[in-house]
C-alpha atoms as a PDB file:
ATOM      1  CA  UNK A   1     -38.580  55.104 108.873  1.00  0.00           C
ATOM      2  CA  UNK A   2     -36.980  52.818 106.609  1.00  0.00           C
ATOM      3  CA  UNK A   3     -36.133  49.165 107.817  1.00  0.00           C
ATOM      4  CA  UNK A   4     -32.885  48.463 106.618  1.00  0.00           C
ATOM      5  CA  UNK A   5     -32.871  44.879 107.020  1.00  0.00           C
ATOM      6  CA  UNK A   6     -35.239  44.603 104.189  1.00  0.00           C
ATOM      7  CA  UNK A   7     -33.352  47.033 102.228  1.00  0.00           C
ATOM      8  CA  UNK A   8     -30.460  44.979 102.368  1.00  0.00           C
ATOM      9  CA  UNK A   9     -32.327  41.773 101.890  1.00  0.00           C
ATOM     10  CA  UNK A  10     -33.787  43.238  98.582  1.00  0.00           C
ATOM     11  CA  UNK A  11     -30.275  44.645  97.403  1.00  0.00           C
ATOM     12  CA  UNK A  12     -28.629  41.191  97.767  1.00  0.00           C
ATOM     13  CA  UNK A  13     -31.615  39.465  96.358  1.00  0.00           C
ATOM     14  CA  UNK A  14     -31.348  42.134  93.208  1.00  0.00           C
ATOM     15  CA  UNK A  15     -27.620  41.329  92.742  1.00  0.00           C
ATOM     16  CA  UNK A  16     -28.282  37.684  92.842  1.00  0.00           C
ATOM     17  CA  UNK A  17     -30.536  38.333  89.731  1.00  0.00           C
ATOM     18  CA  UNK A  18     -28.453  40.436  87.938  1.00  0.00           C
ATOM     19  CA  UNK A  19     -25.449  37.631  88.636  1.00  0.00           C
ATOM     20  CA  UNK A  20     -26.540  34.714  87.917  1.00  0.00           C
ATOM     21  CA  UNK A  21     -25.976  33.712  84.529  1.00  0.00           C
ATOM     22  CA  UNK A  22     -28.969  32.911  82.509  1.00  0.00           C
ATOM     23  CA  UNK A  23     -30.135  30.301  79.872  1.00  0.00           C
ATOM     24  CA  UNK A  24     -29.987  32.840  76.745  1.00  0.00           C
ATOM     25  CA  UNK A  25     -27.177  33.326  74.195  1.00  0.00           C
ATOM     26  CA  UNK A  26     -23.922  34.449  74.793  1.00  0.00           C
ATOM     27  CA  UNK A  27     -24.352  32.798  78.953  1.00  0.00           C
ATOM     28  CA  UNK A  28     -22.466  29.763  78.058  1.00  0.00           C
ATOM     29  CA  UNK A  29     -21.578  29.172  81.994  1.00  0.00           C
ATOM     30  CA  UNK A  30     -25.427  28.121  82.275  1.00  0.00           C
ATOM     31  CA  UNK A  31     -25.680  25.584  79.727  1.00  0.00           C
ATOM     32  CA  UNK A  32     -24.103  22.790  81.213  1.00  0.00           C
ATOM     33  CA  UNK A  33     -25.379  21.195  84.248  1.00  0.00           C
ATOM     34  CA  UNK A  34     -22.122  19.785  85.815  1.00  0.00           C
ATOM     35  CA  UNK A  35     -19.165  21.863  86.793  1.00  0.00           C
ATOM     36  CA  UNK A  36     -16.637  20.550  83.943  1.00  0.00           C
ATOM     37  CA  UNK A  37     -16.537  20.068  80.959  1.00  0.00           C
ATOM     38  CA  UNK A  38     -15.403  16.438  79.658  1.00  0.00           C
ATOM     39  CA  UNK A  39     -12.343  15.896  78.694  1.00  0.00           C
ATOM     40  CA  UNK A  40     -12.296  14.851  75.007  1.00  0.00           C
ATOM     41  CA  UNK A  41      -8.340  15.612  74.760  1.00  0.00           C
ATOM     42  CA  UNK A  42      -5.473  13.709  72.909  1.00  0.00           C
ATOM     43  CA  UNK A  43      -5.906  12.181  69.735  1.00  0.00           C
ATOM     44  CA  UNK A  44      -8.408   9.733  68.394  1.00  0.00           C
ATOM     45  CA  UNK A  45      -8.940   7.497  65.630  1.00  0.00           C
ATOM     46  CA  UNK A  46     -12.155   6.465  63.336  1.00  0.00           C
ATOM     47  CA  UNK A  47     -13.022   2.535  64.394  1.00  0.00           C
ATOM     48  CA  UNK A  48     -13.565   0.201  61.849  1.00  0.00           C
ATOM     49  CA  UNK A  49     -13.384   0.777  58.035  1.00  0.00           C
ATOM     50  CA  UNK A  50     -14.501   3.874  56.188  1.00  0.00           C
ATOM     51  CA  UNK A  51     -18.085   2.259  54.985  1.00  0.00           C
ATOM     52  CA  UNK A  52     -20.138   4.501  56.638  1.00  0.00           C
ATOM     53  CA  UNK A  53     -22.910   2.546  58.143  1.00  0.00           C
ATOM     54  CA  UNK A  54     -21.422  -0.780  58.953  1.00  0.00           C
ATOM     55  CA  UNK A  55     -24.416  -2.071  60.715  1.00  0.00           C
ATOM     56  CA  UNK A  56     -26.364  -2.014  57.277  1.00  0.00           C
ATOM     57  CA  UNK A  57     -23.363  -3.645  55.042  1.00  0.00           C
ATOM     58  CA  UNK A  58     -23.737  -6.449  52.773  1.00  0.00           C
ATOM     59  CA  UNK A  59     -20.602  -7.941  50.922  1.00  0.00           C
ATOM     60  CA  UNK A  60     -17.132  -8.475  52.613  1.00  0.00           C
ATOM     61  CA  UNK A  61     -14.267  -5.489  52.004  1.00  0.00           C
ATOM     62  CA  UNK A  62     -14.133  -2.172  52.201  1.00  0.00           C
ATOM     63  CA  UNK A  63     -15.449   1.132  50.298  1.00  0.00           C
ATOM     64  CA  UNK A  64     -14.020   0.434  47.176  1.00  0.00           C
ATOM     65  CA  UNK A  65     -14.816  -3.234  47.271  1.00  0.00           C
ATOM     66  CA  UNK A  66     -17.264  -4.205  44.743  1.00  0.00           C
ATOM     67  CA  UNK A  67     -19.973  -5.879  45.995  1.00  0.00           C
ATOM     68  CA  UNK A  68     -20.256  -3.964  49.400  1.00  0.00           C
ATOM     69  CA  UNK A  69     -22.858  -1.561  49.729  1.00  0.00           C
ATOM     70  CA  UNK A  70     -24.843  -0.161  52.576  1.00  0.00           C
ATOM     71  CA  UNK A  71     -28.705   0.178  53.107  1.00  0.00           C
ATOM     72  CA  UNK A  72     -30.342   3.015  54.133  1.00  0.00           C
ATOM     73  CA  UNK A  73     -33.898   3.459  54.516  1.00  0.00           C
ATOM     74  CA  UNK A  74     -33.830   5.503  51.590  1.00  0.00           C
ATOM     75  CA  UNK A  75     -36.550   6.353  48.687  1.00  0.00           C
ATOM     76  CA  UNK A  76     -37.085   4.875  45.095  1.00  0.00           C
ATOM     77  CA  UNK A  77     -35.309   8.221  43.534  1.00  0.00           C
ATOM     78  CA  UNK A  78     -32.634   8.015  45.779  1.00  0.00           C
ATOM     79  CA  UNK A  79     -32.167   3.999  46.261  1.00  0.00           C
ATOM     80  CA  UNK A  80     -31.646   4.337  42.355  1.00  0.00           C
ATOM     81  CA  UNK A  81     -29.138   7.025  42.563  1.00  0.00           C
ATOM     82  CA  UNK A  82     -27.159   5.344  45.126  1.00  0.00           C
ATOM     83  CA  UNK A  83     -27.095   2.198  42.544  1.00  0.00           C
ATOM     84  CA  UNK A  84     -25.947   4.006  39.412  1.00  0.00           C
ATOM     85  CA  UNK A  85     -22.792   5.165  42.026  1.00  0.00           C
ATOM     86  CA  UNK A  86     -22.645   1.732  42.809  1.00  0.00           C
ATOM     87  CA  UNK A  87     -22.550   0.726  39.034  1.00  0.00           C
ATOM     88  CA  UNK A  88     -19.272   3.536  38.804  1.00  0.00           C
ATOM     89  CA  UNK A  89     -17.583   2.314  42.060  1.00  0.00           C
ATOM     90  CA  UNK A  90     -17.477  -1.210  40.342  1.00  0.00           C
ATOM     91  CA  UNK A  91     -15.720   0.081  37.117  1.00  0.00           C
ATOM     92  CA  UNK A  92     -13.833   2.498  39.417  1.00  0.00           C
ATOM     93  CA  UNK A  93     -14.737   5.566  37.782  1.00  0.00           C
ATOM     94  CA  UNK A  94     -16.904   7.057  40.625  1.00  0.00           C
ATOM     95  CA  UNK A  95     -17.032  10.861  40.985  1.00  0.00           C
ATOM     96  CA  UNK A  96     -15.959  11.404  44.542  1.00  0.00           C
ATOM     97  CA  UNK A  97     -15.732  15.035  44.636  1.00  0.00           C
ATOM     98  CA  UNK A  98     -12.651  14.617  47.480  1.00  0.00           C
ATOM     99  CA  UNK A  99     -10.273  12.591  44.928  1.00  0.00           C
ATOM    100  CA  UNK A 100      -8.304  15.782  44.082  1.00  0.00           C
ATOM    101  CA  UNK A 101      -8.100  16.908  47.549  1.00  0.00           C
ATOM    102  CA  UNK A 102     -10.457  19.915  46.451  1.00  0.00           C
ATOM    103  CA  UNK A 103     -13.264  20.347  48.788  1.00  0.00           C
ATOM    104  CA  UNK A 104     -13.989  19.616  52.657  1.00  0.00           C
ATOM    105  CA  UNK A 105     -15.200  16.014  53.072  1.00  0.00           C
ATOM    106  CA  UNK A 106     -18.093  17.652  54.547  1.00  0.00           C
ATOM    107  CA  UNK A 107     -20.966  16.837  57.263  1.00  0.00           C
ATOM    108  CA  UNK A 108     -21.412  13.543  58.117  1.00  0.00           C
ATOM    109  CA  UNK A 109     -18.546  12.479  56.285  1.00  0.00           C
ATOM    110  CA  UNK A 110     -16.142  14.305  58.657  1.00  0.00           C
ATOM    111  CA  UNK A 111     -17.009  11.624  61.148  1.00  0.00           C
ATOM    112  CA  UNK A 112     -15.638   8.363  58.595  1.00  0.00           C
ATOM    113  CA  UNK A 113     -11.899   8.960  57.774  1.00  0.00           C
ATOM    114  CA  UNK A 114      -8.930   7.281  58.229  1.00  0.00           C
ATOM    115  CA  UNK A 115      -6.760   9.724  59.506  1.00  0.00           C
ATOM    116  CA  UNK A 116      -6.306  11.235  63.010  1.00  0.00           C
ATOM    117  CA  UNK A 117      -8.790  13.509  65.143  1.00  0.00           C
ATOM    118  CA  UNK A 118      -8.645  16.157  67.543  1.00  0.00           C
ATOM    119  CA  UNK A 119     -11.831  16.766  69.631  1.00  0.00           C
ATOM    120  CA  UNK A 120     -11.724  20.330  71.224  1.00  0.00           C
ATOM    121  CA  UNK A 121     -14.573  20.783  73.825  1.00  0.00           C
ATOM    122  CA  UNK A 122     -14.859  24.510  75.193  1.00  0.00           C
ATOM    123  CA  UNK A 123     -18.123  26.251  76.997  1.00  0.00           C
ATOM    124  CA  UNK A 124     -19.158  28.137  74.215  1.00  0.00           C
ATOM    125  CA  UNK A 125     -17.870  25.682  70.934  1.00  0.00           C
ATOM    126  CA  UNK A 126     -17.203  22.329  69.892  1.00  0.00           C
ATOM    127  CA  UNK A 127     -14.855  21.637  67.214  1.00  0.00           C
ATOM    128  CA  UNK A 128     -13.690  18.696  65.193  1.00  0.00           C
ATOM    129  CA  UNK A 129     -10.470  19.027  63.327  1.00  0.00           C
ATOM    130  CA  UNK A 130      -8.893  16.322  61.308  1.00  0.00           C
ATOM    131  CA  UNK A 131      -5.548  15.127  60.043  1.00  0.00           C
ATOM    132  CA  UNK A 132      -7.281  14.633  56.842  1.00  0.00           C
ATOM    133  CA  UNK A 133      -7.327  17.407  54.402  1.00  0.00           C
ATOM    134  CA  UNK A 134      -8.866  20.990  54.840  1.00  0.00           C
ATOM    135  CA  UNK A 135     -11.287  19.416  57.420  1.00  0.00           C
ATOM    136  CA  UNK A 136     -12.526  21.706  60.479  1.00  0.00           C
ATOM    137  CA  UNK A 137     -16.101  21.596  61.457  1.00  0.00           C
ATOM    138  CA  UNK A 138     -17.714  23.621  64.329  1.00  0.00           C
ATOM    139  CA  UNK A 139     -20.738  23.581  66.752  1.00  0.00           C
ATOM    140  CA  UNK A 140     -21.520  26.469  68.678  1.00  0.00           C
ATOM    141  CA  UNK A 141     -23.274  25.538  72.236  1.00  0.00           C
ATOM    142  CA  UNK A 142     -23.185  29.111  73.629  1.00  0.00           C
ATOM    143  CA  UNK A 143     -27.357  28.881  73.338  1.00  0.00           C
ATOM    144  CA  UNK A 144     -28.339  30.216  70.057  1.00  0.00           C
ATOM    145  CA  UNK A 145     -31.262  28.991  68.122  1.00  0.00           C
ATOM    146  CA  UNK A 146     -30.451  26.947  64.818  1.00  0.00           C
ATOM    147  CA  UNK A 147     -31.403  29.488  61.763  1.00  0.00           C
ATOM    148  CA  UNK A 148     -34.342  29.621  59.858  1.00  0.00           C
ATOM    149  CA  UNK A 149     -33.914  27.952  56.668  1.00  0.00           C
ATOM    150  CA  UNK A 150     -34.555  30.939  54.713  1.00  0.00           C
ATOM    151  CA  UNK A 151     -31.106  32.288  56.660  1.00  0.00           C
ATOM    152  CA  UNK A 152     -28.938  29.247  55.303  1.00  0.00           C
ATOM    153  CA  UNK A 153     -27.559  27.902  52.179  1.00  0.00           C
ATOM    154  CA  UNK A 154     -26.205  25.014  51.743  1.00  0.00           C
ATOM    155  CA  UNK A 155     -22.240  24.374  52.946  1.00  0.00           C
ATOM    156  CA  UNK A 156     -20.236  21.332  52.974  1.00  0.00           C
ATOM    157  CA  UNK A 157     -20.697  20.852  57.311  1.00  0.00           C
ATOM    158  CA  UNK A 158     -23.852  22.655  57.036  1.00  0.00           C
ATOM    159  CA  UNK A 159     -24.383  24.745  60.546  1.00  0.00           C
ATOM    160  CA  UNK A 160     -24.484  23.107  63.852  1.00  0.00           C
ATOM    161  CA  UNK A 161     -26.042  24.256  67.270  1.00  0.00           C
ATOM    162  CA  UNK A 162     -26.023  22.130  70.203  1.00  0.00           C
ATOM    163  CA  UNK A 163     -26.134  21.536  74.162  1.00  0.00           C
ATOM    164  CA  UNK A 164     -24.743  19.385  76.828  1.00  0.00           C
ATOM    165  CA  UNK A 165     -27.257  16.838  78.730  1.00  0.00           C
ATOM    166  CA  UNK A 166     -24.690  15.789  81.213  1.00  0.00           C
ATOM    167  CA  UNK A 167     -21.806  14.333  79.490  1.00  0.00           C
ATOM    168  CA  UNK A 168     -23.251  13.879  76.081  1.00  0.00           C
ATOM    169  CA  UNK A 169     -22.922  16.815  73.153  1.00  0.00           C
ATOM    170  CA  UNK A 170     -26.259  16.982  71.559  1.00  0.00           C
ATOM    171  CA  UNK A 171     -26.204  18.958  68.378  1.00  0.00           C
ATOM    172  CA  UNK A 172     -28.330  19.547  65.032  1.00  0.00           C
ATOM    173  CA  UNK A 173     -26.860  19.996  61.709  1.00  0.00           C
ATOM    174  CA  UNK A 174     -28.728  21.683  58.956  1.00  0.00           C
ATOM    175  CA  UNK A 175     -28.281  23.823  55.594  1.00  0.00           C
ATOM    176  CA  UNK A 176     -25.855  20.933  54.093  1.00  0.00           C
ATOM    177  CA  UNK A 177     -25.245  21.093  50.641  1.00  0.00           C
ATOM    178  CA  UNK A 178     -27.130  18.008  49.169  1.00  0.00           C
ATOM    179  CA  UNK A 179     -26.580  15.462  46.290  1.00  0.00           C
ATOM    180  CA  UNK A 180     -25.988  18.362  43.534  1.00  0.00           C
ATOM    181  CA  UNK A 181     -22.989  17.335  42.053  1.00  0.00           C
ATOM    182  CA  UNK A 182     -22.252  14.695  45.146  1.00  0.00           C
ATOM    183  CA  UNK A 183     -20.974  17.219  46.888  1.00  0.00           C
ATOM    184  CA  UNK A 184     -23.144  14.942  50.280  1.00  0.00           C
ATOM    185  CA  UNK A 185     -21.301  12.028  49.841  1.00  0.00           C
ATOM    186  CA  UNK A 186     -20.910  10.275  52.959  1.00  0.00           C
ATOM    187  CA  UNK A 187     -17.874   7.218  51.736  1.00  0.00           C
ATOM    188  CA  UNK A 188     -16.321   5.907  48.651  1.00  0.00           C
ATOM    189  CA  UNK A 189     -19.655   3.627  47.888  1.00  0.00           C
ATOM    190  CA  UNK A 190     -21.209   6.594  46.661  1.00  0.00           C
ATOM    191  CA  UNK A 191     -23.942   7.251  49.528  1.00  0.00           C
ATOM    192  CA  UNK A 192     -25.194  10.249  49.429  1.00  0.00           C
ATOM    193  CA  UNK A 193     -27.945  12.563  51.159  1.00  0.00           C
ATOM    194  CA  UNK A 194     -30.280  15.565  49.949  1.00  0.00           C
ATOM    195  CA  UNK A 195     -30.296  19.630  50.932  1.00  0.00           C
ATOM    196  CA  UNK A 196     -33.254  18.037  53.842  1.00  0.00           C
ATOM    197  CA  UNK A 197     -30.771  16.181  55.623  1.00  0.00           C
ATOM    198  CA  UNK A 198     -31.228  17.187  58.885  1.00  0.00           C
ATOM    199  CA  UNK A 199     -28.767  15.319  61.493  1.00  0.00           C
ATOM    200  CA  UNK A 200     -29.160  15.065  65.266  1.00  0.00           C
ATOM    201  CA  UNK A 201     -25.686  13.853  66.866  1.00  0.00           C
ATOM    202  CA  UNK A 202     -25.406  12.369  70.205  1.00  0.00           C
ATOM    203  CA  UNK A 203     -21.411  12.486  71.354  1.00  0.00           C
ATOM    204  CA  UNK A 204     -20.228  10.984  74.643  1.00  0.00           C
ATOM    205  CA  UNK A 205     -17.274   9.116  75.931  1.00  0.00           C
ATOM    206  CA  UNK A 206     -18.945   5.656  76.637  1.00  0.00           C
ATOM    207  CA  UNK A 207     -14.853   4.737  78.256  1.00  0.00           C
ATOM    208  CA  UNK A 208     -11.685   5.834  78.954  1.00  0.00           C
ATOM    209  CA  UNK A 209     -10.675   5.220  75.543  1.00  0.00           C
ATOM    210  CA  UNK A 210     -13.699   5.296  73.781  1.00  0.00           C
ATOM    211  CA  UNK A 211     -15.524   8.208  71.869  1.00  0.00           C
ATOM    212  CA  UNK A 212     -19.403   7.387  70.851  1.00  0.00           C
ATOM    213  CA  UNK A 213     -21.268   9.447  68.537  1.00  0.00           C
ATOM    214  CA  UNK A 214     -24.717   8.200  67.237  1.00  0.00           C
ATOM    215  CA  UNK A 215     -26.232  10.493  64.085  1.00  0.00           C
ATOM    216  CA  UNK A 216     -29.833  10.166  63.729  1.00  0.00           C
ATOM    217  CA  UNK A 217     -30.642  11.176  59.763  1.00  0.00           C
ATOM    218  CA  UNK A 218     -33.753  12.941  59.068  1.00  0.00           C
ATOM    219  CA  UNK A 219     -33.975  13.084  55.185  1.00  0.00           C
ATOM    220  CA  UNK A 220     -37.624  14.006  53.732  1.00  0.00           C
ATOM    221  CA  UNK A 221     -36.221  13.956  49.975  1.00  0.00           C
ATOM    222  CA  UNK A 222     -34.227  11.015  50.305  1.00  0.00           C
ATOM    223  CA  UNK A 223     -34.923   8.742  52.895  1.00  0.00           C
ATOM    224  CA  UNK A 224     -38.228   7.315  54.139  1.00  0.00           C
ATOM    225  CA  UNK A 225     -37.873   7.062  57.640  1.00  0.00           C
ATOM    226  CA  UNK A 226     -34.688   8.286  60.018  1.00  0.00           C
ATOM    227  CA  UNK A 227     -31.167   6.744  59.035  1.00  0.00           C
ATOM    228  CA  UNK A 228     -29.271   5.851  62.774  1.00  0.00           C
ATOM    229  CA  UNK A 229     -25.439   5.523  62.048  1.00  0.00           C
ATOM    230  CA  UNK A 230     -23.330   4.763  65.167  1.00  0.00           C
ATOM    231  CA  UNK A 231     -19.243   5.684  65.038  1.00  0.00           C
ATOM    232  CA  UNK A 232     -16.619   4.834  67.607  1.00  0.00           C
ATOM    233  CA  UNK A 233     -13.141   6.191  67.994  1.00  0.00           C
ATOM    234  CA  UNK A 234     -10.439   5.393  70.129  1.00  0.00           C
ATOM    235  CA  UNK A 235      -8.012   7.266  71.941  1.00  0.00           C
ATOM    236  CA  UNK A 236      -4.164   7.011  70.525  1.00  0.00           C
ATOM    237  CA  UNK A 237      -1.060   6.740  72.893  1.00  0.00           C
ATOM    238  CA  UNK A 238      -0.086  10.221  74.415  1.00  0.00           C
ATOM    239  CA  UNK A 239       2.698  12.297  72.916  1.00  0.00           C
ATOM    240  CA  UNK A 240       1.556  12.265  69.349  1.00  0.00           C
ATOM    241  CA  UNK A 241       1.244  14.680  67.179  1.00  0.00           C
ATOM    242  CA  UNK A 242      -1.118  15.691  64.230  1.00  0.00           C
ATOM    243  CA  UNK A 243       0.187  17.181  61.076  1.00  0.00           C
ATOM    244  CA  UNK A 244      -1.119  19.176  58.189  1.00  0.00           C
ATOM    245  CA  UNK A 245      -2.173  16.782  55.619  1.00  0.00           C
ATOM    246  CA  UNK A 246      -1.529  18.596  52.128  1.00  0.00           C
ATOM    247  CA  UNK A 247      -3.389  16.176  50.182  1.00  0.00           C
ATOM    248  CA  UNK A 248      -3.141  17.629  46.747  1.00  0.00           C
ATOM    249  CA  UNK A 249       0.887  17.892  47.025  1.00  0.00           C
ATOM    250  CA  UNK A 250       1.010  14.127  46.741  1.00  0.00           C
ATOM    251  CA  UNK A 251      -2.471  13.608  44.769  1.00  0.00           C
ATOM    252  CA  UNK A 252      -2.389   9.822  44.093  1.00  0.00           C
ATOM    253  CA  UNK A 253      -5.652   9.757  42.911  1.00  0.00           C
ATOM    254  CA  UNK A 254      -6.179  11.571  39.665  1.00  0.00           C
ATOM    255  CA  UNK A 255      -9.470  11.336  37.850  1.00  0.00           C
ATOM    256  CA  UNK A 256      -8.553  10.509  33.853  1.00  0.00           C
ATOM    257  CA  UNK A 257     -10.811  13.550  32.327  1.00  0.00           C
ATOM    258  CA  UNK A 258     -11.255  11.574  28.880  1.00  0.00           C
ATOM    259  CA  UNK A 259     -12.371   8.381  30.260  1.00  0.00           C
ATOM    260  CA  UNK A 260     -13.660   9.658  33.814  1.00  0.00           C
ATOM    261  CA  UNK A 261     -11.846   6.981  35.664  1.00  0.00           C
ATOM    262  CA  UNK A 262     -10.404   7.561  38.623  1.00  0.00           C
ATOM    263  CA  UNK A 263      -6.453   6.794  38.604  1.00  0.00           C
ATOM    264  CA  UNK A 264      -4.200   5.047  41.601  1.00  0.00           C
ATOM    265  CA  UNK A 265      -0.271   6.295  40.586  1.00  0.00           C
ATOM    266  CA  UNK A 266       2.510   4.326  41.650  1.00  0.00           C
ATOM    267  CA  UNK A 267       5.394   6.099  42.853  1.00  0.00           C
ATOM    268  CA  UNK A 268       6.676   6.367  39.664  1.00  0.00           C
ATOM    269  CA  UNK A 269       3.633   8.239  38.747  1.00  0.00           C
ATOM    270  CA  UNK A 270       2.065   5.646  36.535  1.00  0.00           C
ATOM    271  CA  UNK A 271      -1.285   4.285  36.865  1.00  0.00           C
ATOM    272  CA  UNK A 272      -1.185   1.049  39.573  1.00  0.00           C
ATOM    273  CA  UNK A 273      -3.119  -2.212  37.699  1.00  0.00           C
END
């Protein structure tokens, strides 16, 4: 005779299996141990200057100041790379591959401009979008592995994978592009990283209007220990709005192609002295 109070017992716990949502891919629900997601809404803007890694400045300006430089932990090889950029930045005829509004800024350098920035926090992605030029950058926290190496190449943000540990977005960036042809540089110094960058960002709201995100570079080609770069942002009044930025319909900042010097136009569309 069959006892049907263990039948049901069994049948409810079976459906309570097959329910609840699990830690693999695709079961976003389960990857975030609080009920809500933060919320990371409005309109924000990068604090401080565009140097990158303020902490480690020498000299008093900005970017294109001569004199000001940064100092990573980096190697002989790349310590003297950074220096010959310095050398160009000084007689302003440094290659920044974003001067004609070409390329995305890229990954980490999507997290130092001057410009406005939407954070968009959802279960499964994370995206950063900025006012500045063709500039979107994703990380997907739905619970996928990051790819093997030998299933990336490198890409301007690289890919991203991450996870919530309460309110703070943890994600890893890999597969960036590298110093060939600066297309890594991080600001207008000339900073740059290598195709082993490999970047573990910690993103929380540290106040109502404050945005934290702390970047711990891993660089085995270029840097001899890990690189940590903090960046703050603060929330803007409500009731903004953020526009398309078509840099390259105003380009101000022509690079001279027979002297290799890069070019500030006036209005009148003459080079500014």
């Amino acid at each position: 005779m069959l006892n049907v109070t263990r039948l049901v017992t069994w049948a409810a716990l079976g459906a309570a299996f097959v329910l609840a949502p699990g830690p693999g891919y695709g079961q976003s629900a389960a990857l975030t141990p609080f009920d809500k997601l933060p919320d990371w809404t409005g309109l924000w803007m990068m604090m401080g200057g565009t140097v990158f890694d303020t902490a480690t400045q020498t000299g008093k300006g900005g970017a294109v100041t001569p004199g000001v430089r940064e100092h990573p932990p980096y190697t002989e090889v790349y310590e003297k790379k950074y220096e010959e950029h310095l050398a160009k930045r000084d007689a302003n005829r440094f290659p920044d591959v974003i001067t004609n509004c070409g390329v995305p800024v890229g990954y980490p350098r999507i997290l130092n401009l001057p410009d406005a920035y939407e954070f968009m926090v959802r279960p499964e992605e994370f995206y950063i979008i900025t006012e500045n030029g063709p500039n979107t950058m994703r990380v997907y926290t739905d619970g996928r592995p990051l790819p093997k190496k030998e299933d990336t190449w490198g890409t301007y943000t690289g890919v991203s994978v991450g996870h919530w540990e309460g309110d703070t977005l943890v994600w890893e960036t890999t597969g960036l592009k590298g110093d060939r042809d600066n297309d890594s540089i991080l600001d207008r110094t000339g900073l740059i990283l290598s195709d082993a960058a490999h970047i573990t960002t910690r993103m929380r709201k540290i106040n109502d209007n404050t945005l934290q995100a702390v970047l711990t570079i891993e660089d085995s080609k270029a840097l001899t220990k890990p690189w940590v770069v903090t960046k703050q942002f603060r929330k803007q009044k409500p009731g903004l709005f953020m526009y398309d930025y078509g840099c390259a319909e105003n380009n101000r900042n022509p690079v001279d192609t027979s002297t290799g010097e890069t070019l500030v136009l006036g209005s009148d569309g003459k080079p500014v002295r």
